[in-house]
N, C-alpha and C. Protein backbone atom coordinates (compact mmCIF):
# COMPACT_ATOMS: atom_id res chain seq x y z
N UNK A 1 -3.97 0.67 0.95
CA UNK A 1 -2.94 1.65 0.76
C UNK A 1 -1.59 1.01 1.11
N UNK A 2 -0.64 1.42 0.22
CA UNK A 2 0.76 0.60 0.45
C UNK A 2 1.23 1.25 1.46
N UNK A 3 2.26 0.71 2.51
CA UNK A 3 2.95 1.60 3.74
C UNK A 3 4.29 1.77 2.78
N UNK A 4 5.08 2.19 3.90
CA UNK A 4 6.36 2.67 3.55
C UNK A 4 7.16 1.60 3.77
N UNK A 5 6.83 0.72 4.48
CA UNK A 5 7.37 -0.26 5.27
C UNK A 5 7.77 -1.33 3.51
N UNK A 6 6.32 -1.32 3.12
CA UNK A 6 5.69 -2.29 2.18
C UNK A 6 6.44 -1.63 0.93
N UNK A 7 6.89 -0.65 0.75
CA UNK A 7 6.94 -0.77 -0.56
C UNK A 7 8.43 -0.29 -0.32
N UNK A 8 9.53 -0.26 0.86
CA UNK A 8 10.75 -0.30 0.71
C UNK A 8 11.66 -1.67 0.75
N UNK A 9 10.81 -2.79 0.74
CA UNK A 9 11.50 -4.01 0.80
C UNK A 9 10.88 -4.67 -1.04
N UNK A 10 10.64 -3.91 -1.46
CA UNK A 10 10.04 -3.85 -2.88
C UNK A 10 11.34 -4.05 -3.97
N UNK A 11 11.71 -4.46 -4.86
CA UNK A 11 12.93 -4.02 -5.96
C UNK A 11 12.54 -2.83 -6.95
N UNK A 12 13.52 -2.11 -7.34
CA UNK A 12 13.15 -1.12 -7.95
C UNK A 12 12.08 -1.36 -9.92
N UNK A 13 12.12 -2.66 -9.82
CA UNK A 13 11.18 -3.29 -11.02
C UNK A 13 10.06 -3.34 -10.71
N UNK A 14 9.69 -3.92 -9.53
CA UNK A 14 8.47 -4.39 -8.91
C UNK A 14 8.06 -2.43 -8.07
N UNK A 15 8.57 -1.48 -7.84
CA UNK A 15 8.14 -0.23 -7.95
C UNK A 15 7.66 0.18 -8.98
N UNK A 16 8.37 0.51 -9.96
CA UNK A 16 8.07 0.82 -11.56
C UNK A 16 6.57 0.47 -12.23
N UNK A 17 6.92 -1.07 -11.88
CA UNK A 17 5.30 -1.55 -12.44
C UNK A 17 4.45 -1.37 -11.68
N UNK A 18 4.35 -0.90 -9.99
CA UNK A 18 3.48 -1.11 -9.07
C UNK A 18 2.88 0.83 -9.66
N UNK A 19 3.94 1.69 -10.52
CA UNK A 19 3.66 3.32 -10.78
C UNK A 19 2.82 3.38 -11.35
N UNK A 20 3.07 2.68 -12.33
CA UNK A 20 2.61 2.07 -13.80
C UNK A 20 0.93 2.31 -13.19
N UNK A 21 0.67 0.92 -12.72
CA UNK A 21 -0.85 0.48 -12.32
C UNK A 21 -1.35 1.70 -11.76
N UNK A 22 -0.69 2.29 -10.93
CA UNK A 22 -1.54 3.16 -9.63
C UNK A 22 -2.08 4.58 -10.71
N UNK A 23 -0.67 4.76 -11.97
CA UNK A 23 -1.45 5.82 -12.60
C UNK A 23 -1.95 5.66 -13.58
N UNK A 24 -2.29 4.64 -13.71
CA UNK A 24 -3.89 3.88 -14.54
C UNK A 24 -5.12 4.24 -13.84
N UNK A 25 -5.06 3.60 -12.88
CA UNK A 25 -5.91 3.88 -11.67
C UNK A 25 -6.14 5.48 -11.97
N UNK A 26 -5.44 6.10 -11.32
CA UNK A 26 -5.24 7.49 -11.47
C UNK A 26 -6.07 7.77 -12.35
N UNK A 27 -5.62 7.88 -13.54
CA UNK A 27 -6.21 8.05 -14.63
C UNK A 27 -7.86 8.02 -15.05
N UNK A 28 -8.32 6.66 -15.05
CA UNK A 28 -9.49 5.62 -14.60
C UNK A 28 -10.22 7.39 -13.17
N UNK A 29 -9.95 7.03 -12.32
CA UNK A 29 -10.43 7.63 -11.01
C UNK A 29 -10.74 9.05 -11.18
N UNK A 30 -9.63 9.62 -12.03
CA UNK A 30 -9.91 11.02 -13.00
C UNK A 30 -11.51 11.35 -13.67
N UNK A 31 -11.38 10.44 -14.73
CA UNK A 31 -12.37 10.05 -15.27
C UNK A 31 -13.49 9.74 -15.13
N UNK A 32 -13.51 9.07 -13.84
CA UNK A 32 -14.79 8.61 -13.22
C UNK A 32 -15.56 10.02 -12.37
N UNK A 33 -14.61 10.95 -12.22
CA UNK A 33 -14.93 11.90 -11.05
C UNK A 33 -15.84 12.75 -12.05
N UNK A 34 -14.85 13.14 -13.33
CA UNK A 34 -14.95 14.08 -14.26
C UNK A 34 -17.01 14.13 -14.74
N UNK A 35 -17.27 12.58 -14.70
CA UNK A 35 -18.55 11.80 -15.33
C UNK A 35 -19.52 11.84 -14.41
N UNK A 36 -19.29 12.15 -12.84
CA UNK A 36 -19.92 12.10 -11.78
C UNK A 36 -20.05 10.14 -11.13
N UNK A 37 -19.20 9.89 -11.97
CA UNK A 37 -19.32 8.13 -11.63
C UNK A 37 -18.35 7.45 -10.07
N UNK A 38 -18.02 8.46 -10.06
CA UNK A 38 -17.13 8.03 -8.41
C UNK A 38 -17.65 7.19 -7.62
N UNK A 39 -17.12 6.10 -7.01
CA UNK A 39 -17.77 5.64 -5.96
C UNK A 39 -17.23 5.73 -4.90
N UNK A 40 -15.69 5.85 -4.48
CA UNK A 40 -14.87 6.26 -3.58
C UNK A 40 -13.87 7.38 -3.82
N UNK A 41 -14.47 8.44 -3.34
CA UNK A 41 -13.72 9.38 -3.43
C UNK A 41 -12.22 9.88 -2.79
N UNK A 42 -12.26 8.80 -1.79
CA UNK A 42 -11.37 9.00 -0.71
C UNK A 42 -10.13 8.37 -1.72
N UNK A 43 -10.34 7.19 -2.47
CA UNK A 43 -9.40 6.58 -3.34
C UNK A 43 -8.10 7.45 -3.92
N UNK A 44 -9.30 8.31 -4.57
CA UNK A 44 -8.12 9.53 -5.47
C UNK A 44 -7.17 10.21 -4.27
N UNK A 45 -7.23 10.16 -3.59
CA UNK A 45 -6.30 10.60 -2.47
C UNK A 45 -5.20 9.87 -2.12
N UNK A 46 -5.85 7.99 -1.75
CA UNK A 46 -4.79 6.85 -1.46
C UNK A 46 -4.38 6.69 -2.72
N UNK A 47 -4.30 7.14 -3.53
CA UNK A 47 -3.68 6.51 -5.06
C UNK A 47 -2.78 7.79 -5.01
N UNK A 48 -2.99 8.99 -4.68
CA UNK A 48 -2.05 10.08 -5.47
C UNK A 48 -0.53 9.58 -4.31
N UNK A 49 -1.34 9.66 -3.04
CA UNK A 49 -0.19 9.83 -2.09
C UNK A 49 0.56 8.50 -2.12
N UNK A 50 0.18 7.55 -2.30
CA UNK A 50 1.38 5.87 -2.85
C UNK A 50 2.23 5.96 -3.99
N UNK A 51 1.48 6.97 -5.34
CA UNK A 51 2.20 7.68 -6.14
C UNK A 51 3.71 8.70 -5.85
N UNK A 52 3.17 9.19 -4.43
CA UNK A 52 3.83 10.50 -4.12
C UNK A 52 5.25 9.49 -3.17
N UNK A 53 4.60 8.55 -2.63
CA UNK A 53 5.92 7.55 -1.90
C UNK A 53 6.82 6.62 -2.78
N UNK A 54 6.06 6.16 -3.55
CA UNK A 54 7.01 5.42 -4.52
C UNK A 54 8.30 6.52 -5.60
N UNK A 55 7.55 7.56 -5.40
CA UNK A 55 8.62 8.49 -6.55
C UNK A 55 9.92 8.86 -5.40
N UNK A 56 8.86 9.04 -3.80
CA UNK A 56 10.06 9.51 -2.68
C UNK A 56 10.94 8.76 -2.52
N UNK A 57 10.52 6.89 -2.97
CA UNK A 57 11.75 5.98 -2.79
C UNK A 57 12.34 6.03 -3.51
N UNK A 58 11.81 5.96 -4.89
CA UNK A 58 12.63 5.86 -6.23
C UNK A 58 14.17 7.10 -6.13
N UNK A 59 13.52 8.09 -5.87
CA UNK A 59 14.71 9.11 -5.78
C UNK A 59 15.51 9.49 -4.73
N UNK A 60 15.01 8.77 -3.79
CA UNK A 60 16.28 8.30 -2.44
C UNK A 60 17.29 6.88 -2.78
N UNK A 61 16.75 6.40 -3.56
CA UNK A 61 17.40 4.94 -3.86
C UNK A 61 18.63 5.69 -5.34
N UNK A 62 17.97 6.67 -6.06
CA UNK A 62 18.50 6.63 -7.34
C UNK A 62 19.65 8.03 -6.74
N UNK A 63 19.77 8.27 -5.34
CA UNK A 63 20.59 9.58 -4.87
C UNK A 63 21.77 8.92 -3.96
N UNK A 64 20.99 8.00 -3.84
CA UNK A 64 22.16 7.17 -2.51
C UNK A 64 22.81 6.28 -3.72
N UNK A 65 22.36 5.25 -5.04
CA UNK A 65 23.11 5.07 -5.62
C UNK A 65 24.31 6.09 -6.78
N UNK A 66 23.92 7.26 -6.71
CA UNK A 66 25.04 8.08 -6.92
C UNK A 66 25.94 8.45 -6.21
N UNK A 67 25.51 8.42 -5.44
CA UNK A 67 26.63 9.09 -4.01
C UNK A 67 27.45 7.71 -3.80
N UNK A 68 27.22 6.50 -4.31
CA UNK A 68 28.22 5.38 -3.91
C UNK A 68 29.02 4.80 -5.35
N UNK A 69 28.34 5.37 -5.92
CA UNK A 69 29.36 5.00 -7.68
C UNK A 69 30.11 6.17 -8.20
């Protein structure tokens, strides 16, 4: 699971693509549940909530660069 630590010394490119993957995953993990094929259930949880931090940085980064331009 990514920290907060880990994914605020990140560039906002290397976020984007890190969204990208996780809601593949997502996706994938959906799917697997849907089929009864799960093997870690706990996953769909660490995937939504790294989802849920990367969007919290993205839009603290994209609020603080308004407030300075």
């Amino acid at each position: 699971m990514a920290k907060r630590e880990d994914l605020s010394v990140a560039t906002d490119d290397q976020l984007s693509t890190q969204l990208g993957d996780l809601k593949k995953e997502q996706f994938n993990l959906r799917f697997q549940a849907a089929t009864n094929q799960l093997e870690k259930p706990s996953r769909v949880r660490e995937v939504r909530r790294t989802i849920a931090r990367i969007k919290t940085l993205q839009g603290q980064r994209s609020k603080n660069a308004a407030s300075q331009g």
